[in-house]
Protein backbone atom coordinates (compact mmCIF):
# COMPACT_ATOMS: atom_id res chain seq x y z
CA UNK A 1 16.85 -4.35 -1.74
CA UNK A 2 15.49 -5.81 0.93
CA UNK A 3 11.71 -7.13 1.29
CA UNK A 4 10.55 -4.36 3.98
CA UNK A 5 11.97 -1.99 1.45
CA UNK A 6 10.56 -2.84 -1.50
CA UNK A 7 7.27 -2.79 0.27
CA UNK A 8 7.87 0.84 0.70
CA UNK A 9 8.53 2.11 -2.72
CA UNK A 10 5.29 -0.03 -3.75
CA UNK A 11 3.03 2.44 -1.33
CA UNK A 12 5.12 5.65 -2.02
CA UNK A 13 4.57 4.86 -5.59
CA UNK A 14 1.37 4.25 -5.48
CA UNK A 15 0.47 7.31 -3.21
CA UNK A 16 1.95 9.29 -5.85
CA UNK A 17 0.07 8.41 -8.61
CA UNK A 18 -2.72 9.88 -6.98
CA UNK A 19 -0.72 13.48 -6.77
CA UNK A 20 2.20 14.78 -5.88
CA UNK A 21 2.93 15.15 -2.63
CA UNK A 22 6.20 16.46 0.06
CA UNK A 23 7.12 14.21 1.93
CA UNK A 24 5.88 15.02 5.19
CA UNK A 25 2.16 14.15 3.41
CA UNK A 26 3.30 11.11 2.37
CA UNK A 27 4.40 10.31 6.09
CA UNK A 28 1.19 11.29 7.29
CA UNK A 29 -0.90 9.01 3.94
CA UNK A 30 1.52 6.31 4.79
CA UNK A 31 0.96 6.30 8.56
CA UNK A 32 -3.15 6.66 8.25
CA UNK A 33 -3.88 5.03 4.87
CA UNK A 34 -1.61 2.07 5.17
CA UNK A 35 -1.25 1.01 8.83
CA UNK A 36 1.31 -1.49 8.07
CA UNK A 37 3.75 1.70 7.83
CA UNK A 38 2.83 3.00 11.38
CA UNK A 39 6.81 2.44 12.18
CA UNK A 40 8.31 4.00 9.27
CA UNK A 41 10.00 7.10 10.38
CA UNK A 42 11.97 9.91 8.31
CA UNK A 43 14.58 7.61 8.66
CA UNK A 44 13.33 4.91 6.12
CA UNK A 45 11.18 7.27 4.01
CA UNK A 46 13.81 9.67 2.45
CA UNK A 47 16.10 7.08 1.69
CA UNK A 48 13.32 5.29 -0.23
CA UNK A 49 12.53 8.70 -2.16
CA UNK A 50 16.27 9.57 -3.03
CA UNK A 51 16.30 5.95 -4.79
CA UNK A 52 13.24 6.49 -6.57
CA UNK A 53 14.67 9.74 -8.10
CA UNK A 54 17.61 8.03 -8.59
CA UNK A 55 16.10 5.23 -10.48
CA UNK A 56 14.17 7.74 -12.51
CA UNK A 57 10.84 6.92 -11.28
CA UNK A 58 9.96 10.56 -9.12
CA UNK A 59 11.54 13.82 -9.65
CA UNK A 60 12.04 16.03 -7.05
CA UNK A 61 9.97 19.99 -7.64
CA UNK A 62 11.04 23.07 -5.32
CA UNK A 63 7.38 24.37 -4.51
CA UNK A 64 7.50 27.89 -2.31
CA UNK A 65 4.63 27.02 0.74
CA UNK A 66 1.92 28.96 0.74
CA UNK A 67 1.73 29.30 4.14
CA UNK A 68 2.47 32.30 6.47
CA UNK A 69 6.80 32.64 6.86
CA UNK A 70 8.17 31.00 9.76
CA UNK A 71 9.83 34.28 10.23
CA UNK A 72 9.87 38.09 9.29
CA UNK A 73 13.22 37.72 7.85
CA UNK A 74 13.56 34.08 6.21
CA UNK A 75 10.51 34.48 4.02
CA UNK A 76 8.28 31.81 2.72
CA UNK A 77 9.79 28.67 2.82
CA UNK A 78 10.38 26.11 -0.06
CA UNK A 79 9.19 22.23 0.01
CA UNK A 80 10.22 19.38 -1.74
CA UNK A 81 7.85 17.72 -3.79
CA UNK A 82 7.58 14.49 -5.48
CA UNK A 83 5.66 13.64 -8.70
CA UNK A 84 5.62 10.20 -10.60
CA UNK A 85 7.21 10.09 -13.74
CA UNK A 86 5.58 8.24 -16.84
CA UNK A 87 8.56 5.70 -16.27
CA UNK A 88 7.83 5.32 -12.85
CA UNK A 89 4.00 4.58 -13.47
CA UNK A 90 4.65 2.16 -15.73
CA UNK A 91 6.94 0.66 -13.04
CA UNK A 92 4.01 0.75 -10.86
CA UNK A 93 1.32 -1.29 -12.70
CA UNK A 94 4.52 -3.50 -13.42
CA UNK A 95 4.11 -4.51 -9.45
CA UNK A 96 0.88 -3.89 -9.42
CA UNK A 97 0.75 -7.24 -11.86
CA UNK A 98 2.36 -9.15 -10.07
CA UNK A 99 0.75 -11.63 -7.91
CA UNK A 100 3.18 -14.19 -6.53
CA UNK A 101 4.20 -15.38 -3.56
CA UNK A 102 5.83 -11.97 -1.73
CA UNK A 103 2.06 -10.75 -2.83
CA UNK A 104 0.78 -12.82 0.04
CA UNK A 105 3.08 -12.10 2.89
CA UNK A 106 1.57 -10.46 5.81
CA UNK A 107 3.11 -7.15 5.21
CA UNK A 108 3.30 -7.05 1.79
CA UNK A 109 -0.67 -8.50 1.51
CA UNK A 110 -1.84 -5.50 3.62
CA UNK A 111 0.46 -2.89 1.19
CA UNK A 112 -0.84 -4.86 -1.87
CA UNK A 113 -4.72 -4.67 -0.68
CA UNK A 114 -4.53 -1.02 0.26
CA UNK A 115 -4.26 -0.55 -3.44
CA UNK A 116 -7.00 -3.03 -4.98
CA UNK A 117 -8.90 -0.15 -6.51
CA UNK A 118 -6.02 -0.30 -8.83
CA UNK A 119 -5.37 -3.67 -9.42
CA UNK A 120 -7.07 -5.64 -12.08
CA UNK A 121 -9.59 -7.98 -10.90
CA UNK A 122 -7.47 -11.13 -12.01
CA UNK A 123 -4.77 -9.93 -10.16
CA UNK A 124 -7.24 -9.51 -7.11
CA UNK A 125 -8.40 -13.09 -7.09
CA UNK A 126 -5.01 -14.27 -7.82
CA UNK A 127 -3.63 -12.88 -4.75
CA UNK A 128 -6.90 -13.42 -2.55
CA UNK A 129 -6.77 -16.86 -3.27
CA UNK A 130 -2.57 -17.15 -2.57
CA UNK A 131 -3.53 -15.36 0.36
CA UNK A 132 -6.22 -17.58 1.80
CA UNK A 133 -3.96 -20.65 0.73
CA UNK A 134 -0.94 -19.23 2.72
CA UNK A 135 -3.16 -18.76 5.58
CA UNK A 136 -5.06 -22.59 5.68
CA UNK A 137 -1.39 -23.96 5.35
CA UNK A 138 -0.98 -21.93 8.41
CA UNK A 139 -4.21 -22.86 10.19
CA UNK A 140 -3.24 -26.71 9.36
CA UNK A 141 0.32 -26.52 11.20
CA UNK A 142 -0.79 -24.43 13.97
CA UNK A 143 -3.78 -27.14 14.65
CA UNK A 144 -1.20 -30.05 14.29
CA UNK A 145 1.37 -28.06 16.79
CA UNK A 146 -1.34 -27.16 19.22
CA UNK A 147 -2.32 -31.53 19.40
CA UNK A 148 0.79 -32.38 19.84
CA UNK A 149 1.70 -29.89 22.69
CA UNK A 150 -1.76 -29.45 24.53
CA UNK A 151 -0.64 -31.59 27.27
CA UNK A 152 2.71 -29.94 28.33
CA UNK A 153 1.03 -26.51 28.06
CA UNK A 154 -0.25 -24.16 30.86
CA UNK A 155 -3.50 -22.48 30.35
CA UNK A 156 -2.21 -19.14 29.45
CA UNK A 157 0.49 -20.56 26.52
CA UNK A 158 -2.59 -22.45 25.22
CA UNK A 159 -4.58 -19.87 25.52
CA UNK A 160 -2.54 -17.23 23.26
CA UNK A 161 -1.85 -20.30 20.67
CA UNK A 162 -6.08 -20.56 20.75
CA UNK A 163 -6.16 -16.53 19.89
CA UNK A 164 -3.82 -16.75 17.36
CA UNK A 165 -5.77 -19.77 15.52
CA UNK A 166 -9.00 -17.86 15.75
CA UNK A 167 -7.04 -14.69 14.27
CA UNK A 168 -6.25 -16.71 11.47
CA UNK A 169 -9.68 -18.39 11.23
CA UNK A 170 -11.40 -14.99 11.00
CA UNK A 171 -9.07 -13.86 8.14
CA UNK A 172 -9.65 -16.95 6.39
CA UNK A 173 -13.28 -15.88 6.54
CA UNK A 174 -13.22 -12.53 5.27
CA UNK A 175 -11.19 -13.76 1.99
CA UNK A 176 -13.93 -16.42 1.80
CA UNK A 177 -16.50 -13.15 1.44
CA UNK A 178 -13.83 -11.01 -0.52
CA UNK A 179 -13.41 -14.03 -2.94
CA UNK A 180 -16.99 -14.69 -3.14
CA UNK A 181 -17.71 -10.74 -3.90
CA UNK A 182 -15.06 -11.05 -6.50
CA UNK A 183 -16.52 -13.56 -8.54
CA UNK A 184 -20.10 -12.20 -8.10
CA UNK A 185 -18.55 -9.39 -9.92
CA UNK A 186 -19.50 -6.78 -6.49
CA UNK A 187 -15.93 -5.71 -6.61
CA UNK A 188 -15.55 -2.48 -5.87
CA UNK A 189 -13.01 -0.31 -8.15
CA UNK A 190 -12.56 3.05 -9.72
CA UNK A 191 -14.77 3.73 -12.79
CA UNK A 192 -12.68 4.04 -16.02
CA UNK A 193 -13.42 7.68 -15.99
CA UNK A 194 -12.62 8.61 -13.27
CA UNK A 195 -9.14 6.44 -13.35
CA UNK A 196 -8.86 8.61 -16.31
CA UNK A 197 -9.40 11.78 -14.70
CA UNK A 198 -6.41 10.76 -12.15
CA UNK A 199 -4.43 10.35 -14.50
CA UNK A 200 -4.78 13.26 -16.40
CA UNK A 201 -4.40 15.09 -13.12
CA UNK A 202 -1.00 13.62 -12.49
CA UNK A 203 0.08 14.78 -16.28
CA UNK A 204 -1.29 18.34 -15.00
CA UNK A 205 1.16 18.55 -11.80
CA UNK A 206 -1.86 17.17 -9.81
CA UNK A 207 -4.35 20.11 -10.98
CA UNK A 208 -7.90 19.22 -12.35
CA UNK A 209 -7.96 20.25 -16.16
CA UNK A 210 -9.56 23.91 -16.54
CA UNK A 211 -13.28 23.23 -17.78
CA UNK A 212 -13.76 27.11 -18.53
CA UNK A 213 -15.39 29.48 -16.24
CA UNK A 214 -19.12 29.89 -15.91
């Protein structure tokens, strides 16, 4: 499985165990929630979900759509839609524990952040503080190649190596706040309620539990 990949099945499963969804929806969460998936087409996303069933971790529900038929004569149509199994969320937190290296890759960081309201918060500072490391061992070679070519460069070559070292700067930055925030304890995550509500939701095909009628 390649790393790209893998990245993928991390957000789909994690989409998921917010509520089921087809998987045009989870195209469109994917796309808008998680910009790092912008170039994900059809292409890569099915593929990813047939493996996921495959592995046991989603099962695939035929739901009739509730909206108006496309035709007169084909009727209402029937979508595909994907729910997390209990083996599947458990494979879930399983990555969502994890906090090595791959955690602190540039695509795999921004995948890995969209999620923090799920994450435990030693997992958070874990990979935070990976992250900010990768990124001043970055900031430390691309200030050592930048005096050692300044000369032989023309203005606009040292200007784009100048953007990309103040890029890398301003990220270093924002961990320094998000680190900070972390240990001041201003985190912000899901109350244990309402983590509890979600996830009696997702036992409930994605319904809110009937609290009686007034």
């Amino acid at each position: 499985m390649s790393k790209r990949s893998g990245i993928l099945e991390f957000a789909v499963l994690g989409l998921l165990r917010e509520s089921p969804m087809h998987g045009y929806e989870l195209r469109k969460r994917l796309n808008t929630s998680l910009g790092v998936f912008r170039a994900f087409s059809y292409g890569s996303l099915y593929p990813c979900l047939k493996t996921l069933v495959t592995q046991g971790w989603l099962i695939e529900e035929s739901v009739v759509d509730s909206g108006p038929p496309t035709t007169g004569l084909a009727g209402r149509r029937a979508k595909i839609v994907y729910r997390l199994t209990a083996a599947g969320k458990e494979h879930f937190e399983e990555l969502l524990a994890a906090s090595g290296p791959d955690a602190w890759e540039d695509e795999h960081f921004a995948a890995r952040f969209a999620f923090f309201g799920q994450t435990s918060k030693d997992v958070r500072m874990r990979v935070l503080e990976g992250r900010r490391s990768r990124l001043e061992e970055r900031l430390e070679k691309m200030r050592g190649s930048l005096a050692r070519t300044r000369e032989r460069l023309d203005d606009y070559t040292l200007e784009l190596q100048r953007h990309g070292m103040e890029s890398v700067e301003r990220e270093v930055r924002w961990l320094n706040e998000l680190i900070e925030t972390e240990r001041a304890g201003r985190g912000t995550t899901r109350p244990d309620s309402e983590q509890d509500t979600h996830d009696n939701n997702q036992e409930n095909g994605g319904r809110p539990e009937s609290r009686g009628t007034a």
